[in-house]
Protein backbone atom coordinates (compact mmCIF):
# COMPACT_ATOMS: atom_id res chain seq x y z
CA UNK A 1 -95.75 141.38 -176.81
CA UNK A 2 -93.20 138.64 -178.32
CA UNK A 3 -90.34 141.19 -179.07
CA UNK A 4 -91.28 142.53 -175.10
CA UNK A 5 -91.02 139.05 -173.90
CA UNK A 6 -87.91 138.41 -176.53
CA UNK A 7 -86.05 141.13 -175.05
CA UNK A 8 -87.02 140.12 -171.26
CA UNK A 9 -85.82 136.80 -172.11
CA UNK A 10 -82.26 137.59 -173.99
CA UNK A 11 -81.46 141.00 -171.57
CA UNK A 12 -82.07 138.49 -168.39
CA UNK A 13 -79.70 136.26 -169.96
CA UNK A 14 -77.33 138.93 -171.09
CA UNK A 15 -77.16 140.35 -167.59
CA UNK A 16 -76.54 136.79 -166.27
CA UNK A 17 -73.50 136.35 -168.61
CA UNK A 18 -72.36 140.57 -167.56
CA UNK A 19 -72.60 139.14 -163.84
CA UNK A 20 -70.83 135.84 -163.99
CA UNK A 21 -67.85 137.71 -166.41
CA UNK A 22 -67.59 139.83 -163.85
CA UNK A 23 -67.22 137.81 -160.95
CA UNK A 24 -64.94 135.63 -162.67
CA UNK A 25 -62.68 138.85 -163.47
CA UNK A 26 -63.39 139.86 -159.47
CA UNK A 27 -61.96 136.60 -158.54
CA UNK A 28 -59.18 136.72 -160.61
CA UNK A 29 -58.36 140.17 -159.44
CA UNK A 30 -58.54 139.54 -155.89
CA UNK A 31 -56.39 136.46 -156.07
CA UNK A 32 -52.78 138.07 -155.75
CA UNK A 33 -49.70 136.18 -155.55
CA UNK A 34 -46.87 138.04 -153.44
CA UNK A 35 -43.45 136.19 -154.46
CA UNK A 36 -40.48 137.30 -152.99
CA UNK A 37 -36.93 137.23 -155.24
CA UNK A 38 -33.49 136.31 -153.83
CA UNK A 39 -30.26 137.59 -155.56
CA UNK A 40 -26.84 137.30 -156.00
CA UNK A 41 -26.25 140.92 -156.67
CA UNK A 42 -26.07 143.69 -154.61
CA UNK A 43 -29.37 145.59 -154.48
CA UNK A 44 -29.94 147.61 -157.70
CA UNK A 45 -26.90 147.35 -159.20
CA UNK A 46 -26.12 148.03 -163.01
CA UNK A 47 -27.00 145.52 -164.97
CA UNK A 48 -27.52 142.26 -163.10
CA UNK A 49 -29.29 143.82 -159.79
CA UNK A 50 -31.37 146.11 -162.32
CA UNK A 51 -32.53 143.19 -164.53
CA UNK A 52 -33.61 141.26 -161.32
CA UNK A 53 -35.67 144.62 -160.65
CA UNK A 54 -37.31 144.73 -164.55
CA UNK A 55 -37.89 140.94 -164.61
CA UNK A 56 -40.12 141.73 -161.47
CA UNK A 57 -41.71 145.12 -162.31
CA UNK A 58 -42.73 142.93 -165.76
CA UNK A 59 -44.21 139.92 -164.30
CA UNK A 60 -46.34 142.50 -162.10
CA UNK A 61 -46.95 144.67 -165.13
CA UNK A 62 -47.86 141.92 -167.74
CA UNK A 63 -50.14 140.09 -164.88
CA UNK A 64 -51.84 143.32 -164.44
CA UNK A 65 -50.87 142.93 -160.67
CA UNK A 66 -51.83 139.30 -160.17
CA UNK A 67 -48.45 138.96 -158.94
CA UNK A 68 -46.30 140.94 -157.02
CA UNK A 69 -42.76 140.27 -156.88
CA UNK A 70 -40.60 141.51 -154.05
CA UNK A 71 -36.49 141.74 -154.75
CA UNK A 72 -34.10 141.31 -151.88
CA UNK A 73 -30.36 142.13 -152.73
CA UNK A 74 -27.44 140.00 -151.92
CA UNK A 75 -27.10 139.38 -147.91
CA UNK A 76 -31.03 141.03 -147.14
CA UNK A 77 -32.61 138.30 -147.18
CA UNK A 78 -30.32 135.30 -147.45
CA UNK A 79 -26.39 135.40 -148.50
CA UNK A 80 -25.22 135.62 -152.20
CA UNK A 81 -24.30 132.11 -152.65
CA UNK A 82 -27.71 130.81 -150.85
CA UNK A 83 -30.45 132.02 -153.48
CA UNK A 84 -30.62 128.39 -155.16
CA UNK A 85 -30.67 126.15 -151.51
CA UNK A 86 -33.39 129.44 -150.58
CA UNK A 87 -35.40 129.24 -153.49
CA UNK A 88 -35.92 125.45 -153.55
CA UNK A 89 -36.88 125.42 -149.71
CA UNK A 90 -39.83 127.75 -150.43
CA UNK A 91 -37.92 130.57 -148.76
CA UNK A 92 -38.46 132.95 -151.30
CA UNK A 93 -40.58 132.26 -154.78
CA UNK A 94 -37.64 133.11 -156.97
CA UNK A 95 -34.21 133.49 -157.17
CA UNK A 96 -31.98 135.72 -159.77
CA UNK A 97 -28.22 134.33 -160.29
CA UNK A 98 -26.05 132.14 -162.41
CA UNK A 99 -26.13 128.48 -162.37
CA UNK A 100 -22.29 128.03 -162.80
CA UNK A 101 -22.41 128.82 -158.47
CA UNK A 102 -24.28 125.33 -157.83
CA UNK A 103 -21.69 122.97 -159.69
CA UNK A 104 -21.57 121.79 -155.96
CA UNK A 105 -25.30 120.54 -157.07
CA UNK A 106 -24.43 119.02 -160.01
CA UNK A 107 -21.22 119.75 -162.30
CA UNK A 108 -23.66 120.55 -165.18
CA UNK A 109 -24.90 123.13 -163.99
CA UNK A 110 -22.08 124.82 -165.55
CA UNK A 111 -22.79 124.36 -168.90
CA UNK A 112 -25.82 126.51 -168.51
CA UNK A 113 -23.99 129.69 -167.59
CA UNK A 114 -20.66 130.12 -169.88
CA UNK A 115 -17.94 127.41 -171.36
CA UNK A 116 -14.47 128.95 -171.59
CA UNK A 117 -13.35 129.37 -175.20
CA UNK A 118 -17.45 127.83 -175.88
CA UNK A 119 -20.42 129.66 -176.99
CA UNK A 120 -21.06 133.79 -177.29
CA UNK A 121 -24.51 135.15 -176.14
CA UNK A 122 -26.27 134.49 -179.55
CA UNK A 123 -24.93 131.15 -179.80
CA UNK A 124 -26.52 130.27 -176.84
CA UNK A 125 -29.11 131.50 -177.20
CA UNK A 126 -29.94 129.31 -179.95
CA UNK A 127 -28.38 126.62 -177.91
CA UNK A 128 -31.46 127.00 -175.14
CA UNK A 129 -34.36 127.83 -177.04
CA UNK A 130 -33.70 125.91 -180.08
CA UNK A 131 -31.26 123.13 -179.40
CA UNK A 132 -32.78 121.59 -176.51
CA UNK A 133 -31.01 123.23 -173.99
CA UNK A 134 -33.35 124.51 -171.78
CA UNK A 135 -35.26 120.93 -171.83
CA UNK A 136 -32.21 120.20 -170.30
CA UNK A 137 -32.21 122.68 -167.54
CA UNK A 138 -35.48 122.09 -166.42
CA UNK A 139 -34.91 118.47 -166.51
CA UNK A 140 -31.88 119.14 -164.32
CA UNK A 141 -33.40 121.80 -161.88
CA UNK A 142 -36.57 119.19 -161.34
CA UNK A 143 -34.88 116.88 -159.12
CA UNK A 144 -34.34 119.95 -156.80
CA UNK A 145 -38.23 121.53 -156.97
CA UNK A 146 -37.13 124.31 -159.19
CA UNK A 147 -38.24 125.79 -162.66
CA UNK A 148 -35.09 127.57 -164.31
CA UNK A 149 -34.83 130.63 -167.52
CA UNK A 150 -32.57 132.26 -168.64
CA UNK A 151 -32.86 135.76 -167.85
CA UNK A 152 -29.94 137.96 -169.03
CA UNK A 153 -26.52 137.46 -170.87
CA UNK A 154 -23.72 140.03 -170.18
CA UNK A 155 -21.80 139.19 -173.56
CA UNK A 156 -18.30 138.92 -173.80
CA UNK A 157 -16.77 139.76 -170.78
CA UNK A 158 -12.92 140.67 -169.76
CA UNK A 159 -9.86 138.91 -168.67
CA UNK A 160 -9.97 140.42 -165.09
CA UNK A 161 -8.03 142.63 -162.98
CA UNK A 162 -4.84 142.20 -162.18
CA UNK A 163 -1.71 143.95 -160.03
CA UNK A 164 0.97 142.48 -162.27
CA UNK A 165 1.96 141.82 -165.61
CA UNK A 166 1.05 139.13 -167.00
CA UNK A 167 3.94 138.46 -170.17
CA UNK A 168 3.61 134.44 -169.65
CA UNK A 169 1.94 131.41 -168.58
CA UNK A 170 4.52 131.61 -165.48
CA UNK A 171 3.32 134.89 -164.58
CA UNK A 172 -0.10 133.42 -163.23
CA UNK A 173 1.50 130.49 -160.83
CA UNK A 174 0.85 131.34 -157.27
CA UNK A 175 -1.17 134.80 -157.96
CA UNK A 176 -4.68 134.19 -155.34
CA UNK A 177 -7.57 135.00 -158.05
CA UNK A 178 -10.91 135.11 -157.79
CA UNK A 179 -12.76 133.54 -160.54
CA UNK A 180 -15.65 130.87 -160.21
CA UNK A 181 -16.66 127.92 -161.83
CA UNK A 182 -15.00 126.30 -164.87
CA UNK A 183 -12.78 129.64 -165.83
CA UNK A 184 -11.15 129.20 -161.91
CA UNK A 185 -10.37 125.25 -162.33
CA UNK A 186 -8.38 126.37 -165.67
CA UNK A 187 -6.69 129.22 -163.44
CA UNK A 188 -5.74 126.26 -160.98
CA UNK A 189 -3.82 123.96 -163.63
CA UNK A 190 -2.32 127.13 -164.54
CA UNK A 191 -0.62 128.02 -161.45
CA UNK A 192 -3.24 130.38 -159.52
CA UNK A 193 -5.11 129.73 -156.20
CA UNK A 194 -9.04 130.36 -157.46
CA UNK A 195 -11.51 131.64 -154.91
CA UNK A 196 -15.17 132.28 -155.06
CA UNK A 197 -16.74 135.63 -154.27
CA UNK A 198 -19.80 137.59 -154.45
CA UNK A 199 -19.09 140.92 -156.16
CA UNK A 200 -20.14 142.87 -153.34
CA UNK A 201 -16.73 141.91 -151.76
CA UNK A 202 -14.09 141.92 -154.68
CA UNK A 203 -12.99 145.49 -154.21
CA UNK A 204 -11.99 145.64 -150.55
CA UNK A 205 -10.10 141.98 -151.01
CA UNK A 206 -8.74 143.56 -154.00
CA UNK A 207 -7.48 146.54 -152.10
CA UNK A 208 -6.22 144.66 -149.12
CA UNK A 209 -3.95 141.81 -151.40
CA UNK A 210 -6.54 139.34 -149.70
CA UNK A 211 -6.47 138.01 -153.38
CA UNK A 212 -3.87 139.57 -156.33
CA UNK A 213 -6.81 139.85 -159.06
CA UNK A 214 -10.16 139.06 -159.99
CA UNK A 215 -12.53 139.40 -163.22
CA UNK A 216 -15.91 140.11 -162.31
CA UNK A 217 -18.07 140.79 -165.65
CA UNK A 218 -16.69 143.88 -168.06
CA UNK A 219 -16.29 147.47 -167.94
CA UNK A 220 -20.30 148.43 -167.19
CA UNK A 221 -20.48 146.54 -163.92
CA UNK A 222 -16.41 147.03 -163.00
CA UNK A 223 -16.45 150.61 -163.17
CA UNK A 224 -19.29 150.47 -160.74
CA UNK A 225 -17.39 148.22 -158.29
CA UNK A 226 -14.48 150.68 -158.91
CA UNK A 227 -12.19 147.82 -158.96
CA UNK A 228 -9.92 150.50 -161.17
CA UNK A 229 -8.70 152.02 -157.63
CA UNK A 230 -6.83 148.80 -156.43
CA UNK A 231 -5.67 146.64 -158.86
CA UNK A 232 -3.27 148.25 -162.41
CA UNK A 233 -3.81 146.23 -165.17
CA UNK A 234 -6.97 145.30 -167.29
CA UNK A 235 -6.51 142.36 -169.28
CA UNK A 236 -8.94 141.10 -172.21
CA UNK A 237 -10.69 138.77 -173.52
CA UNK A 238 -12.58 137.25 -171.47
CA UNK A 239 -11.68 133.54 -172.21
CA UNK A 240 -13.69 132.01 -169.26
CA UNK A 241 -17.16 133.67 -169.96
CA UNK A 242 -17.86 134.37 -173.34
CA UNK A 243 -21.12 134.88 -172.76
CA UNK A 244 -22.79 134.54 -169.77
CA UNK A 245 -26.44 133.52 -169.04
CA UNK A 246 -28.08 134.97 -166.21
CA UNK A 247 -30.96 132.41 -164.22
CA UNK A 248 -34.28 132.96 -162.56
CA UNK A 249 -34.84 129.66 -160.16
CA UNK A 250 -38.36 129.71 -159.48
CA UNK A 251 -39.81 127.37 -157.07
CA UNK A 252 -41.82 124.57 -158.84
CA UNK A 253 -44.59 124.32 -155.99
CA UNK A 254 -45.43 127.95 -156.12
CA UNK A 255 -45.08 128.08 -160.31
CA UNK A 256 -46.89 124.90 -160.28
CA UNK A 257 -49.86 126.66 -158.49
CA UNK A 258 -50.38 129.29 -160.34
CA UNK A 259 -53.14 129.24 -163.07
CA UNK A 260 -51.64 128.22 -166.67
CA UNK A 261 -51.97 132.13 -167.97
CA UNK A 262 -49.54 133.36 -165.04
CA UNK A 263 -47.37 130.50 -165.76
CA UNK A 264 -47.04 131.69 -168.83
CA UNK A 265 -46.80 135.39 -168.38
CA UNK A 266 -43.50 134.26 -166.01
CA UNK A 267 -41.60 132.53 -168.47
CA UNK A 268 -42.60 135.10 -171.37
CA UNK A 269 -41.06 138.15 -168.97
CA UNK A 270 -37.81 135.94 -168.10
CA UNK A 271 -38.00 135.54 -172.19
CA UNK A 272 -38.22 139.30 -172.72
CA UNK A 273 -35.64 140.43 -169.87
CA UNK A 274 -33.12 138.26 -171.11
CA UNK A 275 -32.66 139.65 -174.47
CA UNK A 276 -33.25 143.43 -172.61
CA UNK A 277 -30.19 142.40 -170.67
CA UNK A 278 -27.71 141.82 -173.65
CA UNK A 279 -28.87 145.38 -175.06
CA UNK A 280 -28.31 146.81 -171.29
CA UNK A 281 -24.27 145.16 -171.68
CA UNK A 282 -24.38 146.13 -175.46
CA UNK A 283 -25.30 149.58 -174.65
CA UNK A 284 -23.05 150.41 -171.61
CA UNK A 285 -20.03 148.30 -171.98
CA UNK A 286 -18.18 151.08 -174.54
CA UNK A 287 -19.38 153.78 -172.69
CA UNK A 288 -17.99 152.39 -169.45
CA UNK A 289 -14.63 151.82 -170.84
CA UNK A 290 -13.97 155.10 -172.29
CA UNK A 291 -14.40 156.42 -169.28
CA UNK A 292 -12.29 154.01 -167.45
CA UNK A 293 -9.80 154.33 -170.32
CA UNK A 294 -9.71 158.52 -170.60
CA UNK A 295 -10.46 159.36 -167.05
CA UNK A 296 -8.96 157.07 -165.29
CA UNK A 297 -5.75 156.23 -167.50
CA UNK A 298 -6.71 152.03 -166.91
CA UNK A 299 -3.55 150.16 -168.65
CA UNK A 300 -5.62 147.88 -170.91
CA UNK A 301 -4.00 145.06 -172.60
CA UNK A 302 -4.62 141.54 -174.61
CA UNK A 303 -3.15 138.37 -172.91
CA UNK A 304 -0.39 137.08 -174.68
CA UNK A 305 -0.85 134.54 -177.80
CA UNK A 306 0.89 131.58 -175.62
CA UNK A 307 -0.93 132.62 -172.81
CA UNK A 308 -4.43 132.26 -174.38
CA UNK A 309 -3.10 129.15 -176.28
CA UNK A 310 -2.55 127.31 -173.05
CA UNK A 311 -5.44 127.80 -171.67
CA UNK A 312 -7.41 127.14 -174.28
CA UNK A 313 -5.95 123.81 -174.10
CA UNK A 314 -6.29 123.70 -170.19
CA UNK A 315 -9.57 124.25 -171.24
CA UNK A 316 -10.47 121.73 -173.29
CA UNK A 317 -9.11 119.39 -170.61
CA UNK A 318 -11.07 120.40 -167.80
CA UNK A 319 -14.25 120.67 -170.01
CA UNK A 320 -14.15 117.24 -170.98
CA UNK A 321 -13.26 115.86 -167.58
CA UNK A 322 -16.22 117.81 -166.36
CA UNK A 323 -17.69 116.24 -168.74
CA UNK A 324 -17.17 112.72 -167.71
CA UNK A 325 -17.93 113.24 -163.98
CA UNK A 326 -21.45 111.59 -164.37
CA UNK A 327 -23.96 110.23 -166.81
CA UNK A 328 -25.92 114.18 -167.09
CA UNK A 329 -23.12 115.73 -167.25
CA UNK A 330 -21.81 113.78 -170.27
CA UNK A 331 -25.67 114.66 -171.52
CA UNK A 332 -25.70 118.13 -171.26
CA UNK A 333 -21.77 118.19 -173.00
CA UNK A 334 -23.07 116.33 -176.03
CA UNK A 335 -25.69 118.98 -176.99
CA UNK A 336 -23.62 121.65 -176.34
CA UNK A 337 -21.03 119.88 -178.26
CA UNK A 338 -22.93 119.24 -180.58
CA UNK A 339 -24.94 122.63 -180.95
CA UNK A 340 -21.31 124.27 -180.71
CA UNK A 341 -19.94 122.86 -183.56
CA UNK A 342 -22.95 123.39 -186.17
CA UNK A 343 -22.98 127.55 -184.67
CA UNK A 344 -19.29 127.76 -184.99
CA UNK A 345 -19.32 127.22 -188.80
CA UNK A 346 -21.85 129.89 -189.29
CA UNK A 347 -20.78 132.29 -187.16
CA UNK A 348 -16.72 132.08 -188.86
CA UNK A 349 -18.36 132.79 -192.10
CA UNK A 350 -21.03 135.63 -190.14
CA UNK A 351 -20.08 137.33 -187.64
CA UNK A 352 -16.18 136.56 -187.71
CA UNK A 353 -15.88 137.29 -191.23
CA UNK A 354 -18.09 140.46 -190.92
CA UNK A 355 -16.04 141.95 -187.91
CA UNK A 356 -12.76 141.14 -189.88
CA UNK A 357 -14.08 143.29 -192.89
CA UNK A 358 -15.43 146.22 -191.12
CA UNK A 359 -11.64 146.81 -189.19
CA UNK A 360 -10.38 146.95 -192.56
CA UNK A 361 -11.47 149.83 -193.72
């Protein structure tokens, strides 16, 4: 009779416990989240517009479905250059792009995506999520309602395209170019007219001499764009981006009200697509250029010596009068700075040294 009533007792409360587990897991279920993502890119293309697609079919994959994340191409929902002003008004949940477009927001927003002649894609890594600058960031993004990550890197990218030669500093003055953020204000000291826009149009204003070159990211993504067909000459390295961090802006009100496991899971997939992304460059970059190389008979070549020696120093003069625009800006350049200096001894004696011993033998 006791081990009857013993069993009653504990399999009533056991079923209690079954019940209330699973109506906790039926409420968590049933509570779906349907975010919608602006981009910068055109829909699905290599590299940036397909890491916008993984970074959404992840968060719906490691939330088991909780949330469901729509992407919307450059132009189909709002215009390439709108995702940030969209994302913060509660247009869409999300945004996928590169922070270097809002230095009309504040000029350090810059420093998050790529410092000509600065940091490669491992440096900065290390830079945001061990050197404090992604604290930064999301100190920065804050006082417009967002939450930024890095999502992506596209490595080292090239010089650009370009319809002349380019033997001397001389060469650039007057040429119409379009290149963005602090790689175009170098162009400007240097002679050229800089102009900012979205990829989806570089090839036809390529074609029609509306500008006289353009760098867009490397080989992977150029080939696609087929900028090959209207412009000659392929010029490396890219000075201006050498290595370029890719942002998801996600709206703070609809992050902040999700539960802190979904949080979570959002900034762990930007985590995990942002390292995919440098293998997706890695991967396709020296595949792309063969091609454009062998098949297509592209005249590669490296800017001159004086040419990259002057604008290095343009460089360092427009960095540090970016620098001094305002009291974060000066913030963000002393980390970096600072960061900078302590990778760039390592990597000389790593990665410089190591690449300068394998092309010996």
């Amino acid at each position: 009779m006791q081990r009857r009533d013993f069993f009653k007792q504990t399999g009533g409360a056991s079923l209690a416990l079954g019940a209330a587990t699973l109506g906790t897991k039926a409420v968590r279920a049933d509570t779906e989240h349907k975010w919608k993502m602006v981009t910068t890119w055109p829909k699905n293309f290599p590299g940036l517009g397909t890491g916008a697609n993984r970074l959404a079919e992840l968060i719906g994959e490691m939330s088991g479905g909780r949330i469901r994340v729509k992407v919307y191409g450059a132009e189909e929902l709002v215009p390439a250059f709108e995702v940030f002003d969209a994302v913060a008004q509660g247009t869409a949940e999300m945004g996928h792009s590169g922070a270097s477009y809002w230095k009309g927001k504040s000029e350090a927003t810059q420093f998050f995506t790529a410092v000509p002649f600065g940091m490669t894609a491992q440096e900065l890594n290390g830079w945001l999520y061990h050197g404090g600058g992604l604290e930064l960031w999301t100190e920065l993004y804050a006082g417009f309602g967002l939450v930024p990550a890095p999502v992506g890197n596209t490595g080292v990218q090239m010089g650009g395209w370009f319809n002349k030669e380019i033997k001397s500093v001389a060469d650039l003055s007057g040429l119409k170019m379009r290149i963005p953020g602090l790689g175009g204000e170098i162009l400007k000291r240097a002679g050229c007219t800089s102009v900012n826009l979205p990829g989806g149009e570089l090839f036809v204003s390529l074609q029609s001499g509306t500008i006289d070159a353009t760098e867009w990211v490397g080989p992977y993504n150029d080939l696609a764009f087929g900028l090959h067909k209207a412009a000659r000459y392929y010029y490396y390295p890219g000075f201006h981006e050498p290595g370029s961090t890719l942002e998801a802006v996600i709206n703070r009100t609809a992050f902040e009200a999700l539960p802190a496991d979904l949080r979570a899971i959002v900034l762990n997939a930007c985590k995990v697509v942002n390292q995919g992304m440098l293998a997706d460059y890695t991967a396709h970059n020296p595949v792309a250029l063969k091609v454009l190389l062998d098949k297509h008979g592209v005249d590669m070549r490296p800017y001159p010596d004086d040419v990259i020696a002057e604008l290095h120093r343009l460089a360092e003069e427009v960095v540090f009068e970016i620098a001094e625009k305002d009291a974060f800006s000066r913030k963000v350049y002393a980390s970096y700075r600072k960061f900078f200096q302590q990778s760039k001894q390592w990597s000389n004696i790593s990665e410089l040294a190591y690449l300068r011993a394998r092309n010996l033998g």
